[in-house]
N, C-alpha and C. Protein backbone atom coordinates (compact mmCIF):
# COMPACT_ATOMS: atom_id res chain seq x y z
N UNK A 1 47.48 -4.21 39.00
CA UNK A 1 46.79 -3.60 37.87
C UNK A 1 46.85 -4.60 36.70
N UNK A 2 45.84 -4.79 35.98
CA UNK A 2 46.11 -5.57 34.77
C UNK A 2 46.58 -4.96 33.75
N UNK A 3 46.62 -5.58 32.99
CA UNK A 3 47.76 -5.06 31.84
C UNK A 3 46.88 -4.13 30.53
N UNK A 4 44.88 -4.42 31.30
CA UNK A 4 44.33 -3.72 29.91
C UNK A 4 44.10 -2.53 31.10
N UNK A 5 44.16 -2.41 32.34
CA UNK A 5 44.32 -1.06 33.13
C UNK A 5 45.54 -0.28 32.98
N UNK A 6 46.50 -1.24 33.07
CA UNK A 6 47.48 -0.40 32.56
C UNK A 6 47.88 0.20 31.05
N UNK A 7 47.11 0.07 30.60
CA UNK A 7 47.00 0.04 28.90
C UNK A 7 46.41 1.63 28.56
N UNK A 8 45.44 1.53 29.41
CA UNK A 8 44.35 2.16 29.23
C UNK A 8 44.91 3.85 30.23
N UNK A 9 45.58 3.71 31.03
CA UNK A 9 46.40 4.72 31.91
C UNK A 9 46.77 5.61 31.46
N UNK A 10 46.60 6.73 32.30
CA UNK A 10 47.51 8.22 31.56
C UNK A 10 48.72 7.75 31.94
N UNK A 11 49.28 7.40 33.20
CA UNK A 11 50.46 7.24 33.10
C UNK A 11 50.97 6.39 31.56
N UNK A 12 50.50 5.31 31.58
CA UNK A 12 51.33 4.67 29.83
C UNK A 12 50.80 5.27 28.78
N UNK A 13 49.46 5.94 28.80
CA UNK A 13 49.86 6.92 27.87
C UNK A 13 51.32 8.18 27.55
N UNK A 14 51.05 8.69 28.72
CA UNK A 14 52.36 10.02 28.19
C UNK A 14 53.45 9.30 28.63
N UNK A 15 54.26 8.15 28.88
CA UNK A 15 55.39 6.95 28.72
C UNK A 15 55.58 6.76 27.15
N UNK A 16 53.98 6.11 26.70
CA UNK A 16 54.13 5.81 25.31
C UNK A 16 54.39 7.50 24.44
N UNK A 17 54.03 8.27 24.60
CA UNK A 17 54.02 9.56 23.88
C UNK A 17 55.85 9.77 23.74
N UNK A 18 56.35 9.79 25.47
CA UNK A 18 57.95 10.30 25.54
C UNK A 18 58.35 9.33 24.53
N UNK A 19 58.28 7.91 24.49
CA UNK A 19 59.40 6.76 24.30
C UNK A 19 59.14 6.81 22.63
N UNK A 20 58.18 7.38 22.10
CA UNK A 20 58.34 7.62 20.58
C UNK A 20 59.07 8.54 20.42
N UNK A 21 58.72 9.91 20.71
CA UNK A 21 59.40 11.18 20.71
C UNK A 21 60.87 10.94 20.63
N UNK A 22 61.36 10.49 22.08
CA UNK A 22 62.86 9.82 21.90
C UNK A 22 63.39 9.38 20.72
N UNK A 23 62.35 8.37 20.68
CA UNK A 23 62.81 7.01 19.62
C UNK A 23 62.55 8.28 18.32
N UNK A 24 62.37 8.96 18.06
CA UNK A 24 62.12 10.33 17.13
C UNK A 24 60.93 9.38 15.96
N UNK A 25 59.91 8.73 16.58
CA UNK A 25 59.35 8.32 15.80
C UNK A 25 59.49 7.19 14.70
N UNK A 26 60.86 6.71 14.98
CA UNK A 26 61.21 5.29 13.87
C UNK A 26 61.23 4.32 14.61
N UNK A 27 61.11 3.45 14.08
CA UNK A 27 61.43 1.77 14.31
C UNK A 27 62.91 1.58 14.54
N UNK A 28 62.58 1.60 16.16
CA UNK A 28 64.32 0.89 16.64
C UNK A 28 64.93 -0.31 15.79
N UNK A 29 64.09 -1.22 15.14
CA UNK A 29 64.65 -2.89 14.85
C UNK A 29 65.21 -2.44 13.56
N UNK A 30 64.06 -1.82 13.00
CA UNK A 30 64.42 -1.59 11.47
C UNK A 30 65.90 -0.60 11.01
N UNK A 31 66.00 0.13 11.77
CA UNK A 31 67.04 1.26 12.22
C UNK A 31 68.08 0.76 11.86
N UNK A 32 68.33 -0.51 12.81
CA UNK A 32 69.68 -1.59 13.34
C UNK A 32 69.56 -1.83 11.45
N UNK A 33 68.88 -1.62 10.52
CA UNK A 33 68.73 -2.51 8.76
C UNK A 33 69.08 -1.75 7.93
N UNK A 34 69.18 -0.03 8.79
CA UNK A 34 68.83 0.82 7.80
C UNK A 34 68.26 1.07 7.24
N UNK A 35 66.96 0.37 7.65
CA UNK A 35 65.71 1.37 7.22
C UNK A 35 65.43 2.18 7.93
N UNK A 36 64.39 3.13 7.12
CA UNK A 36 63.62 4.39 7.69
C UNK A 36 62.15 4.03 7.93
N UNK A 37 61.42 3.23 9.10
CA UNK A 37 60.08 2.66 9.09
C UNK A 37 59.56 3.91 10.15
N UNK A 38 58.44 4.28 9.82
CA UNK A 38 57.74 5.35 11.24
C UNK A 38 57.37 4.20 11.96
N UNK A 39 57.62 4.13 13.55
CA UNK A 39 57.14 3.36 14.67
C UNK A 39 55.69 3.85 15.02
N UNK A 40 54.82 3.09 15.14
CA UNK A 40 53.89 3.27 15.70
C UNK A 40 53.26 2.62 16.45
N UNK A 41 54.16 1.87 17.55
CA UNK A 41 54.09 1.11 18.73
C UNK A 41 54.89 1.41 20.00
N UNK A 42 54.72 1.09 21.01
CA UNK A 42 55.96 0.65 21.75
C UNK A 42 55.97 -0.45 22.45
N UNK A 43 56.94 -1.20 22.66
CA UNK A 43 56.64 -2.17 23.02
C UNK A 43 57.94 -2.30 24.02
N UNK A 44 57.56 -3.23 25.23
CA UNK A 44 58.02 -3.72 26.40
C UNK A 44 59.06 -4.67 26.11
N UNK A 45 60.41 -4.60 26.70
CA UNK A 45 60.94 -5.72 25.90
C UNK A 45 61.13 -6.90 27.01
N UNK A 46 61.18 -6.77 28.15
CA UNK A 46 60.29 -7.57 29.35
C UNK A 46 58.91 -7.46 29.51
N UNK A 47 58.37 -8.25 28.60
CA UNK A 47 56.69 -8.20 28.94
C UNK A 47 56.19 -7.37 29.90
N UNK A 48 55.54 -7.28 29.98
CA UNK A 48 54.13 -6.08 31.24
C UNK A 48 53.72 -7.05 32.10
N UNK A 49 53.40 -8.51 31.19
CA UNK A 49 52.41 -9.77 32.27
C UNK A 49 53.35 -10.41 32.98
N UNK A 50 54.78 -10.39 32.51
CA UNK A 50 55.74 -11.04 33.54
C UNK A 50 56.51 -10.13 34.11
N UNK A 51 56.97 -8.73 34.37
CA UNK A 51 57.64 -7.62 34.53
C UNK A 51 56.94 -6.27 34.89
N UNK A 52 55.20 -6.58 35.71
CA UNK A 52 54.80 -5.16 35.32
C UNK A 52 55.46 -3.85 36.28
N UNK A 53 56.65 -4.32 37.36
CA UNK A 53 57.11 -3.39 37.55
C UNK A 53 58.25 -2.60 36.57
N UNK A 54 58.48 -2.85 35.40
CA UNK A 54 59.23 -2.84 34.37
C UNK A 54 58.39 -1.36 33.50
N UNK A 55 56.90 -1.57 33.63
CA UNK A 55 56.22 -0.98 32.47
C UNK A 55 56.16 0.26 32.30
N UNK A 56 56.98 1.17 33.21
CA UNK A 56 57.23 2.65 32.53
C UNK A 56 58.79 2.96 32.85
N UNK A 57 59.34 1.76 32.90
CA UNK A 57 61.54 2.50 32.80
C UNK A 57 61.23 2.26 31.36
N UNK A 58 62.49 3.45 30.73
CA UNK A 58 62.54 4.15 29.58
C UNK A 58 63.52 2.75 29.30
N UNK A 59 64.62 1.99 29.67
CA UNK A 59 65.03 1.28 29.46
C UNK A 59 64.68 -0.29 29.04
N UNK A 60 63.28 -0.12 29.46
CA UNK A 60 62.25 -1.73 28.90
C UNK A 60 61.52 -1.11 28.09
N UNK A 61 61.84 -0.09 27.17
CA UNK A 61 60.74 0.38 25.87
C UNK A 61 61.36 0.77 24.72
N UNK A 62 60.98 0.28 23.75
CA UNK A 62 61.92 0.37 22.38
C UNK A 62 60.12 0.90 21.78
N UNK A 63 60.67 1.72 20.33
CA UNK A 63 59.30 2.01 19.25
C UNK A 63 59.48 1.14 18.24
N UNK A 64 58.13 0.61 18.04
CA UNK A 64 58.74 -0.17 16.94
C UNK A 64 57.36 0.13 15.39
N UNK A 65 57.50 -0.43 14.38
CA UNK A 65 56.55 -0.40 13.54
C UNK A 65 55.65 -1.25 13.78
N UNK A 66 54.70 -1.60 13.53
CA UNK A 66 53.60 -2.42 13.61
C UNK A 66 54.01 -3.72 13.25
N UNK A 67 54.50 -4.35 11.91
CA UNK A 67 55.46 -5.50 11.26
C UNK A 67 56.34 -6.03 12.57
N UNK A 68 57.32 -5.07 12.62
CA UNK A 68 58.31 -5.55 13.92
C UNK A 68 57.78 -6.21 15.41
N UNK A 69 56.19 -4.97 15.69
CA UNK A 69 55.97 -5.63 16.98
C UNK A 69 55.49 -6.83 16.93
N UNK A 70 54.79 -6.89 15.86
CA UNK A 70 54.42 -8.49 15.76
C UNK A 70 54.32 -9.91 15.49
N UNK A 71 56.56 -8.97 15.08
CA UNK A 71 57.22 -10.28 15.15
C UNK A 71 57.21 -10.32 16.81
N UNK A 72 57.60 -9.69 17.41
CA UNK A 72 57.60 -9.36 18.60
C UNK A 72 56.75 -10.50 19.44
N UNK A 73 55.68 -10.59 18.90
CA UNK A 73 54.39 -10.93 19.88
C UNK A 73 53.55 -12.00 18.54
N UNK A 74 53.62 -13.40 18.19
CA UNK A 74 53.42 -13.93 17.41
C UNK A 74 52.43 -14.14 17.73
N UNK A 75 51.77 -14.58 19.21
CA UNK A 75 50.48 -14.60 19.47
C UNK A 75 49.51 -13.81 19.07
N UNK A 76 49.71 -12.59 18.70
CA UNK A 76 49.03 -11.15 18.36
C UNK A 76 48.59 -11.10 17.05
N UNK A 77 49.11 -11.99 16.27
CA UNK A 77 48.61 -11.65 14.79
C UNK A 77 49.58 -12.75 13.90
N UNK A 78 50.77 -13.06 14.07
CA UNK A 78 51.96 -13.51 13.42
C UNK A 78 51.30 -15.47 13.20
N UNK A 79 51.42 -16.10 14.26
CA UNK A 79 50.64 -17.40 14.31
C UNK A 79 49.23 -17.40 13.86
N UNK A 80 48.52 -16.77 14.04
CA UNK A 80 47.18 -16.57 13.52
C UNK A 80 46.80 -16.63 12.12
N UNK A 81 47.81 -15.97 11.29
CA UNK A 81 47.64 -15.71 9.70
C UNK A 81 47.98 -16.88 9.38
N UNK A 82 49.48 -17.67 9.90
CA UNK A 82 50.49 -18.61 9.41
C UNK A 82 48.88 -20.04 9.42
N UNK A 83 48.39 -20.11 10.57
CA UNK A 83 46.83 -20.83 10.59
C UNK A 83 46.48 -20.69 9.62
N UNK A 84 45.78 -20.01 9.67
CA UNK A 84 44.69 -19.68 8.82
C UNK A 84 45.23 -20.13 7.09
N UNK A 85 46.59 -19.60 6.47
CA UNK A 85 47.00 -20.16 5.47
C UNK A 85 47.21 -21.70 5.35
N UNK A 86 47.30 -22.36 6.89
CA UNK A 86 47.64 -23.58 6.56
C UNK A 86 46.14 -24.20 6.33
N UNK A 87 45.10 -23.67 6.76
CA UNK A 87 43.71 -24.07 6.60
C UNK A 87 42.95 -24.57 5.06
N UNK A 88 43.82 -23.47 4.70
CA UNK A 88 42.98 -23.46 2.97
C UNK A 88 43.42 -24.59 2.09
């Protein structure tokens, strides 16, 4: 399965639904700071593209905020901006 089939899945849908619920809706990283961030991700902490038998144990899924996941995943947005500023 690819990873935008598996994306797209009821199964990782109601995975992603439990693993917030759990996570009671905050940001695991931020948590560890003492902050209070609402998560509105979850993210794999063994990738999906290298681990996709990994992609629904409750134990490879943390919630995280949007900020956090994408320290997470620099390819996703994090390197992209850092570009683009070095451009101007």
């Amino acid at each position: 399965m690819t990873e935008k089939e598996f994306i797209d899945s009821k199964a990782w849908r109601k995975k992603r639904e439990y693993i917030l619920r759990r996570d009671k809706y905050q940001c695991q990283y931020c948590k560890r700071y003492g902050k209070r961030t609402e998560a509105t991700e979850v993210h794999h902490i063994k990738h999906y593209s290298d681990f996709p038998e990994l992609g629904l144990t409750d134990s490879n899924l943390v919630s995280l905020c949007h900020a956090c996941h994408n320290k997470q995943h620099p390819e996703k947005g994090g390197r992209r901006r850092y570009e683009r500023k070095a451009e101007r």
